[in-house]
Protein backbone atom coordinates (compact mmCIF):
# COMPACT_ATOMS: atom_id res chain seq x y z
CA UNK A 1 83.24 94.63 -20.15
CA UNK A 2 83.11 91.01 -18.84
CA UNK A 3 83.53 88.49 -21.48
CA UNK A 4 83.97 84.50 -20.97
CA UNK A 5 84.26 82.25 -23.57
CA UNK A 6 81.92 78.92 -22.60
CA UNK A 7 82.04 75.75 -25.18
CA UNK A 8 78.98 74.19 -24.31
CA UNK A 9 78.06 70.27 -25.16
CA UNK A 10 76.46 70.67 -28.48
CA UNK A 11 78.81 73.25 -29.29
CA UNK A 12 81.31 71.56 -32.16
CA UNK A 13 85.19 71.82 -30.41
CA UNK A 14 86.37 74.85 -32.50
CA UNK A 15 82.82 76.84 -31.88
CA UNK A 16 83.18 78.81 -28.45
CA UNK A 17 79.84 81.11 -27.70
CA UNK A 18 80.73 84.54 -26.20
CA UNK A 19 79.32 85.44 -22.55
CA UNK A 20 79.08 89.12 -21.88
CA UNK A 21 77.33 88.53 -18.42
CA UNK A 22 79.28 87.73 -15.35
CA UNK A 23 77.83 84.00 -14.25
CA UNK A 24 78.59 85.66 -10.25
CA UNK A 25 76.12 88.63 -11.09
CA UNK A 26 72.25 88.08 -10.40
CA UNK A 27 70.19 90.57 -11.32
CA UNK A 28 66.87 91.08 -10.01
CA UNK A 29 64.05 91.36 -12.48
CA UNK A 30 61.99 94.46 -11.99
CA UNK A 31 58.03 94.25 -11.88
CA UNK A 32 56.86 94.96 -15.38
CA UNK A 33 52.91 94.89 -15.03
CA UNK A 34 53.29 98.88 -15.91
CA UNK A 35 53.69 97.46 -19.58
CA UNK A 36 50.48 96.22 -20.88
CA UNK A 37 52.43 95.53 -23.82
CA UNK A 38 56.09 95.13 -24.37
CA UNK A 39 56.82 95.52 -28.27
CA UNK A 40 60.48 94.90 -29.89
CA UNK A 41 61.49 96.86 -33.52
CA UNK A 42 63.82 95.67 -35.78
CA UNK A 43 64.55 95.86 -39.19
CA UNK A 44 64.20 92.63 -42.43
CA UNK A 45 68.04 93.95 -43.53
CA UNK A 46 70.18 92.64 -41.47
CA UNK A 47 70.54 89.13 -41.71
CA UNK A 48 71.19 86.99 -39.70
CA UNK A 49 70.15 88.98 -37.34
CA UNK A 50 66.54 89.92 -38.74
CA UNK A 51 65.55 89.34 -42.32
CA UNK A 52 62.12 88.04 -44.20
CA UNK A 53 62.89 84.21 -44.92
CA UNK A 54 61.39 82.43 -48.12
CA UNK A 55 57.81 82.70 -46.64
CA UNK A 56 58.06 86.36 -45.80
CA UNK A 57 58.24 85.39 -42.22
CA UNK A 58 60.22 87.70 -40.13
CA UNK A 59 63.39 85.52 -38.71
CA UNK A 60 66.52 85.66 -37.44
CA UNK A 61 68.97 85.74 -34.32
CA UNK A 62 66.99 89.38 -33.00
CA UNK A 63 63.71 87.51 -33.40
CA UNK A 64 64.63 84.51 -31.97
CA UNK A 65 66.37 85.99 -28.66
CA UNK A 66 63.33 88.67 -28.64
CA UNK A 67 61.28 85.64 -28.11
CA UNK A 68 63.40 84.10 -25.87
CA UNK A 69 63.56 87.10 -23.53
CA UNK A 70 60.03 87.21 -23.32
CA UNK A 71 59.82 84.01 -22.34
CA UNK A 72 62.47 83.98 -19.70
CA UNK A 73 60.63 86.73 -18.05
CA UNK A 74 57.14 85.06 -18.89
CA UNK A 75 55.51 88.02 -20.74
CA UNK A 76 54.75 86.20 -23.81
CA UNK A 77 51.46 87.41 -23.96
CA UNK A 78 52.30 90.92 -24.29
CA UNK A 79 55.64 90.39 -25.99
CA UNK A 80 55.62 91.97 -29.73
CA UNK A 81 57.80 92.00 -32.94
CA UNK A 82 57.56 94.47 -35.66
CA UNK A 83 59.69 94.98 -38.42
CA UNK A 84 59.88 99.12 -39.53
CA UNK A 85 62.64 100.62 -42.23
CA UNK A 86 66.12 101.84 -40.29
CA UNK A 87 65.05 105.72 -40.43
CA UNK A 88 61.49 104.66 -38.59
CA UNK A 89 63.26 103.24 -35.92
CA UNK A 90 64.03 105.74 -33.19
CA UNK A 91 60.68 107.76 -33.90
CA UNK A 92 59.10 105.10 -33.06
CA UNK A 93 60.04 104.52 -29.71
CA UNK A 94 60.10 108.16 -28.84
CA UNK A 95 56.91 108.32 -29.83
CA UNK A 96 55.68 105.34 -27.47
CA UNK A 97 54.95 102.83 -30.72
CA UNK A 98 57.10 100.75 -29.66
CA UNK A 99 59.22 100.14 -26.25
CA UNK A 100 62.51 98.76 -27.38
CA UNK A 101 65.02 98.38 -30.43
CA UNK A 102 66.74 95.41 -30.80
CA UNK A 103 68.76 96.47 -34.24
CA UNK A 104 72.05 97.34 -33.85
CA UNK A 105 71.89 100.64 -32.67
CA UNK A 106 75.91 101.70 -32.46
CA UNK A 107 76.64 102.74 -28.87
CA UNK A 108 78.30 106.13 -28.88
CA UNK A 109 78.12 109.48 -26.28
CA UNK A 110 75.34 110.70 -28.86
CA UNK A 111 73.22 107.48 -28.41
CA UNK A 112 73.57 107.00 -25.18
CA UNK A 113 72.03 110.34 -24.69
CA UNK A 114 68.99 109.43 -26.85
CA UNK A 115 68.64 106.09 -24.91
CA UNK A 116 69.71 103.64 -22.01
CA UNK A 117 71.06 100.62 -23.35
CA UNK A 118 71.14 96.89 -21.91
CA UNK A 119 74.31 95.05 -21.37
CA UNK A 120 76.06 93.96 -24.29
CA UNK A 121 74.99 90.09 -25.74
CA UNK A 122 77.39 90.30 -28.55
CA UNK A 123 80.49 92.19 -30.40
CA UNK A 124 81.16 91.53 -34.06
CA UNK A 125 84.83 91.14 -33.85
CA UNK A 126 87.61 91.48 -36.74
CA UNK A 127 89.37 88.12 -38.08
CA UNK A 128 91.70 87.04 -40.39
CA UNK A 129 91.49 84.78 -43.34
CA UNK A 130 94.16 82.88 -44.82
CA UNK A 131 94.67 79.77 -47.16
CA UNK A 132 94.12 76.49 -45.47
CA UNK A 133 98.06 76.12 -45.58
CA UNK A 134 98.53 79.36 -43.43
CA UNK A 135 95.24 78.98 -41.15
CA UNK A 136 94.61 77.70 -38.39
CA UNK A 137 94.07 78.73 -33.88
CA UNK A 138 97.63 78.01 -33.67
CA UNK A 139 98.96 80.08 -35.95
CA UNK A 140 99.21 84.10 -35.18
CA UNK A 141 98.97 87.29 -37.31
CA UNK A 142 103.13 87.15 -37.22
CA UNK A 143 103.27 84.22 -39.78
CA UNK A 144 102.02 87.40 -42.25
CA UNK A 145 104.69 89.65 -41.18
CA UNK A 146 105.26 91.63 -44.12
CA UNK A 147 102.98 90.14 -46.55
CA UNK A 148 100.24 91.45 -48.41
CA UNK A 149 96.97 91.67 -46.70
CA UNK A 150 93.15 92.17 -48.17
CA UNK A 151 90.98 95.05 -46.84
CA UNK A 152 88.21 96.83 -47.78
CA UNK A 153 89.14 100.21 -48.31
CA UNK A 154 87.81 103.01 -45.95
CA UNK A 155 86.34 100.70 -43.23
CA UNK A 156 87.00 100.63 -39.57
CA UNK A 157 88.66 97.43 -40.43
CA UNK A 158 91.21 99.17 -42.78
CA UNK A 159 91.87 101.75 -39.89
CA UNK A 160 92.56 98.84 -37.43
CA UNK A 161 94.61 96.53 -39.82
CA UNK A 162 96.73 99.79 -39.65
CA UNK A 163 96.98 100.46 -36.34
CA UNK A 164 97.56 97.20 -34.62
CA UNK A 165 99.23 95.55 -37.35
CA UNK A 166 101.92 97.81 -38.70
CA UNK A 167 104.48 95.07 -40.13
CA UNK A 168 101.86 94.03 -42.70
CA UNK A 169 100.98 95.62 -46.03
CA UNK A 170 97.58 96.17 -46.41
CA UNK A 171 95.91 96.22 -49.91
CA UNK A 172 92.50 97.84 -50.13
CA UNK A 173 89.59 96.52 -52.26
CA UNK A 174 86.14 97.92 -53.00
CA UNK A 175 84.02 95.36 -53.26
CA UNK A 176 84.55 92.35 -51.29
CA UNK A 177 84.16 89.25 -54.07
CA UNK A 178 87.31 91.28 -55.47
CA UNK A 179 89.08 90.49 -51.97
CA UNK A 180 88.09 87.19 -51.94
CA UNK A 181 88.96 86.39 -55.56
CA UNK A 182 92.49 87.71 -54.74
CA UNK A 183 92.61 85.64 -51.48
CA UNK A 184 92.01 82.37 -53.87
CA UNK A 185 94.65 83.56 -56.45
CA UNK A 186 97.19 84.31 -54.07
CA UNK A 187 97.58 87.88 -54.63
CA UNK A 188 97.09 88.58 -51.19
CA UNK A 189 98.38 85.91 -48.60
CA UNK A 190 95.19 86.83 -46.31
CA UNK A 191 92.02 89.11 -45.71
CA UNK A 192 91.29 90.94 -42.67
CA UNK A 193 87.83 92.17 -41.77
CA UNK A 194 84.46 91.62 -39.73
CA UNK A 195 84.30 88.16 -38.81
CA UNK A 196 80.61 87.51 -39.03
CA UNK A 197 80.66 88.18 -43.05
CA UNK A 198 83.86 86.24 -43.40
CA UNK A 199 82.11 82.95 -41.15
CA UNK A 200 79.62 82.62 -43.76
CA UNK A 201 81.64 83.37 -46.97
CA UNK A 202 84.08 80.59 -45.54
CA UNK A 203 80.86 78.44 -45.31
CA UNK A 204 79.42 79.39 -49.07
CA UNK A 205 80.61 77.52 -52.07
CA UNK A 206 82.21 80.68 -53.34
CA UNK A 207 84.75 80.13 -50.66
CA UNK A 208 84.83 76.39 -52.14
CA UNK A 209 86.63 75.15 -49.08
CA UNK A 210 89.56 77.22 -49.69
CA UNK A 211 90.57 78.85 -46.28
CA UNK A 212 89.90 79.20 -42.36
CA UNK A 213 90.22 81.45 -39.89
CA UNK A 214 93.63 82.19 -38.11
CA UNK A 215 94.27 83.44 -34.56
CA UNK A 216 91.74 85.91 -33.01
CA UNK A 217 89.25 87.01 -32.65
CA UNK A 218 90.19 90.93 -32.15
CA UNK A 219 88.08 93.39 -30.57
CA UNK A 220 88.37 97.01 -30.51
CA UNK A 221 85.87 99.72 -28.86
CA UNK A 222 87.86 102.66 -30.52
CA UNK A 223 87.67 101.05 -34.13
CA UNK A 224 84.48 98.42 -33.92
CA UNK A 225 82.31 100.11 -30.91
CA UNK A 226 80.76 98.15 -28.13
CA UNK A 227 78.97 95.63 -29.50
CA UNK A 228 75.12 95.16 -29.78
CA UNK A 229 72.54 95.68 -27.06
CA UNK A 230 68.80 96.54 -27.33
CA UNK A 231 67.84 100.48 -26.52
CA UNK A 232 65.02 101.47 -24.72
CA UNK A 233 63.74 104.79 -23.84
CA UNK A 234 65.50 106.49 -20.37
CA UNK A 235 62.78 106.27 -18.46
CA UNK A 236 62.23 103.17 -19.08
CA UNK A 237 65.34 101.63 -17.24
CA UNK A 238 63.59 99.01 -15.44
CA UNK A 239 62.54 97.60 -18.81
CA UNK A 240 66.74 97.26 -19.68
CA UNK A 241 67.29 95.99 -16.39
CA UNK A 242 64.41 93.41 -17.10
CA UNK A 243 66.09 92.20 -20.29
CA UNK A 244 69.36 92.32 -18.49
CA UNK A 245 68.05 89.71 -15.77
CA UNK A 246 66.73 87.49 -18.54
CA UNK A 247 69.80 87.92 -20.98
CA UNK A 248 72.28 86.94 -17.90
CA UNK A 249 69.62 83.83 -16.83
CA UNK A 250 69.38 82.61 -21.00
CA UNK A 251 73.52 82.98 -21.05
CA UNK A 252 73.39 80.60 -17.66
CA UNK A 253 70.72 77.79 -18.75
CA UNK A 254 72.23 77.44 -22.12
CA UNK A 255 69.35 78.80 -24.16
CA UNK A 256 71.82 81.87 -25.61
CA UNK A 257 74.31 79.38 -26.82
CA UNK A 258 71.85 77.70 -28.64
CA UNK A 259 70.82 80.23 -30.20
CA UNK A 260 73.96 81.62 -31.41
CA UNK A 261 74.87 78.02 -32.67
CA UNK A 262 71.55 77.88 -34.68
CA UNK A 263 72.20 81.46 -36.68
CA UNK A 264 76.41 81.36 -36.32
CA UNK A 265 77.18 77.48 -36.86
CA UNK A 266 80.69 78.47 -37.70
CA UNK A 267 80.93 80.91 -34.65
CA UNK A 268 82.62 84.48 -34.64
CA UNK A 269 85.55 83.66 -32.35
C-alpha cells in the first residue's frame, strides 16, 4: 500500500493528511453513462464519518467525500445518498438498490469475495496517549518501557499492545471513561488504542487539556485490517475504478485534505 504523508498550507504544522494514492499514478476514468443513477449507502452511526446532525441532516466525512466524488467525476445529477441500518447494507446493493457502500466495510478474503473494493482513502491507526509531561512527536513508546499501560480489554488494540510492545505492562479496562480517568490519576502512565476516538477525547473537555499524543501513528493489517474503501458490486469494477480516478485527482488538488481537516482537525497521525 502506498502511503505519503502531505502537510498542506491550511493544514496546522503538527496535522499531516494521509495519501493512499501514488501522485505518479493516473488513472483513467471509465465511461459511466451505463449508470442512470449512481447511489452511495451509509449508515447515521458512525460519526464522524456519517451521523444525523442537530437538524436530522445526514453529515459527515462519507457524505462529504461522496459528494465530492461525484463532483470530481461530474455526475452530480445522478449522484445519491441514503442512509439504511448496518444489516440493510449489503442486501441492498446485491439487490441493485443501491450501487456502492461507503461504510466501513472491513476488508477481509470473505469480503472481498462478496465485493471489489476501491483503493484505500484512509486507515484508522493505533496511538498512544500520555500526560503532557511524557507526550510529545519526539518522544517514542521506549520512554514507557516497563510502565503501566491503558487498554481496552479484548480489542485488536489489546492484541497489538501485546505483540509489538512486549516491555510494557498492559492494564485492561472495560469501558473507556475508566481508562481515561486512570490516565488523569496516574494509575496508568499512558493509553494505547484507535487514534481517531482518542483525537477527539484529547479535544473534549473531559480530557481538560491533560495529555497529547506521543510517537506514531502505528498501523497494522494483521491486527487493524486495511483501512476503509467504498465496495461496489464485482461487476461493477469500472464504477471502483471511477471512484479510484476521482479519489487519486481530490488527493492531488487538495480537496481530500480539506476534507479530512474539516471532520479530523486534530488529525490521526
Amino acid at each position: 500500500m502506498f502511503l505519503a504523508s502531505m502537510r498542506p498550507a491550511l493544514a496546522e504544522d503538527s496535522v499531516f493528511v494521509p495519501n493512499y494514492m501514488d501522485p505518479r499514478e493516473r488513472i483513467a476514468a471509465p465511461d459511466l453513462q451505463q449508470f442512470p443513477r449512481i447511489r452511495f449507502i451509509t449508515t447515521v452511526d458512525f460519526p464522524p464519518f456519517s451521523f444525523l446532525d442537530q437538524t436530522s441532516r445526514l453529515s459527515g466525512f462519507h457524505i462529504d467525500l461522496a459528494r465530492a466524488i461525484c463532483a470530481e467525476l461530474e455526475i452530480l445529477s445522478k449522484c445519491q445518498i441514503q442512509a439504511l441500518p448496518w444489516s440493510e447494507l449489503k442486501g441492498a446493493l446485491q439487490s441493485g438498490q443501491a450501487e456502492a457502500i461507503i461504510s466501513g466495510i472491513a476488508i477481509t478474503p470473505a469480503t472481498r469475495s462478496e465485493y471489489r473494493f476501491t483503493r484505500t482513502y484512509m486507515t484508522l491507526p493505533a496511538r498512544f496517549v500520555a500526560p503532557n509531561e511524557l507526550a510529545g512527536r519526539d518522544r517514542t513508546a521506549r520512554t514507557l518501557s516497563g510502565e503501566r499501560v491503558g487498554v481496552m480489554a479484548g480489542t485488536a488494540h489489546e492484541a497489538m499492545l501485546r505483540a509489538w510492545f512486549p516491555d510494557l505492562r498492559p492494564v485492561t479496562f472495560s469501558r473507556q471513561e475508566w481508562m481515561f480517568d486512570a490516565l488523569k490519576s496516574g494509575s496508568v502512565a499512558a493509553v494505547f488504542g484507535d487514534g481517531l476516538q482518542l483525537s477527539f477525547w484529547l479535544a473534549s473537555q473531559s480530557a481538560d487539556a491533560c495529555c497529547g499524543f506521543l510517537d506514531g501513528p502505528y498501523v497494522s493489517r494483521q491486527h487493524l485490517g486495511e483501512g476503509l474503501a467504498i465496495a461496489v458490486r464485482p461487476r461493477n469494477a469500472q464504477l471502483a475504478v471511477a471512484f479510484d480516478h476521482a479519489l487519486a485527482a481530490l488527493n492531488r488538488n487538495g480537496r481530500f485534505a480539506e476534507l479530512y481537516l474539516r471532520w479530523f482537525p486534530n488529525g490521526l497521525f
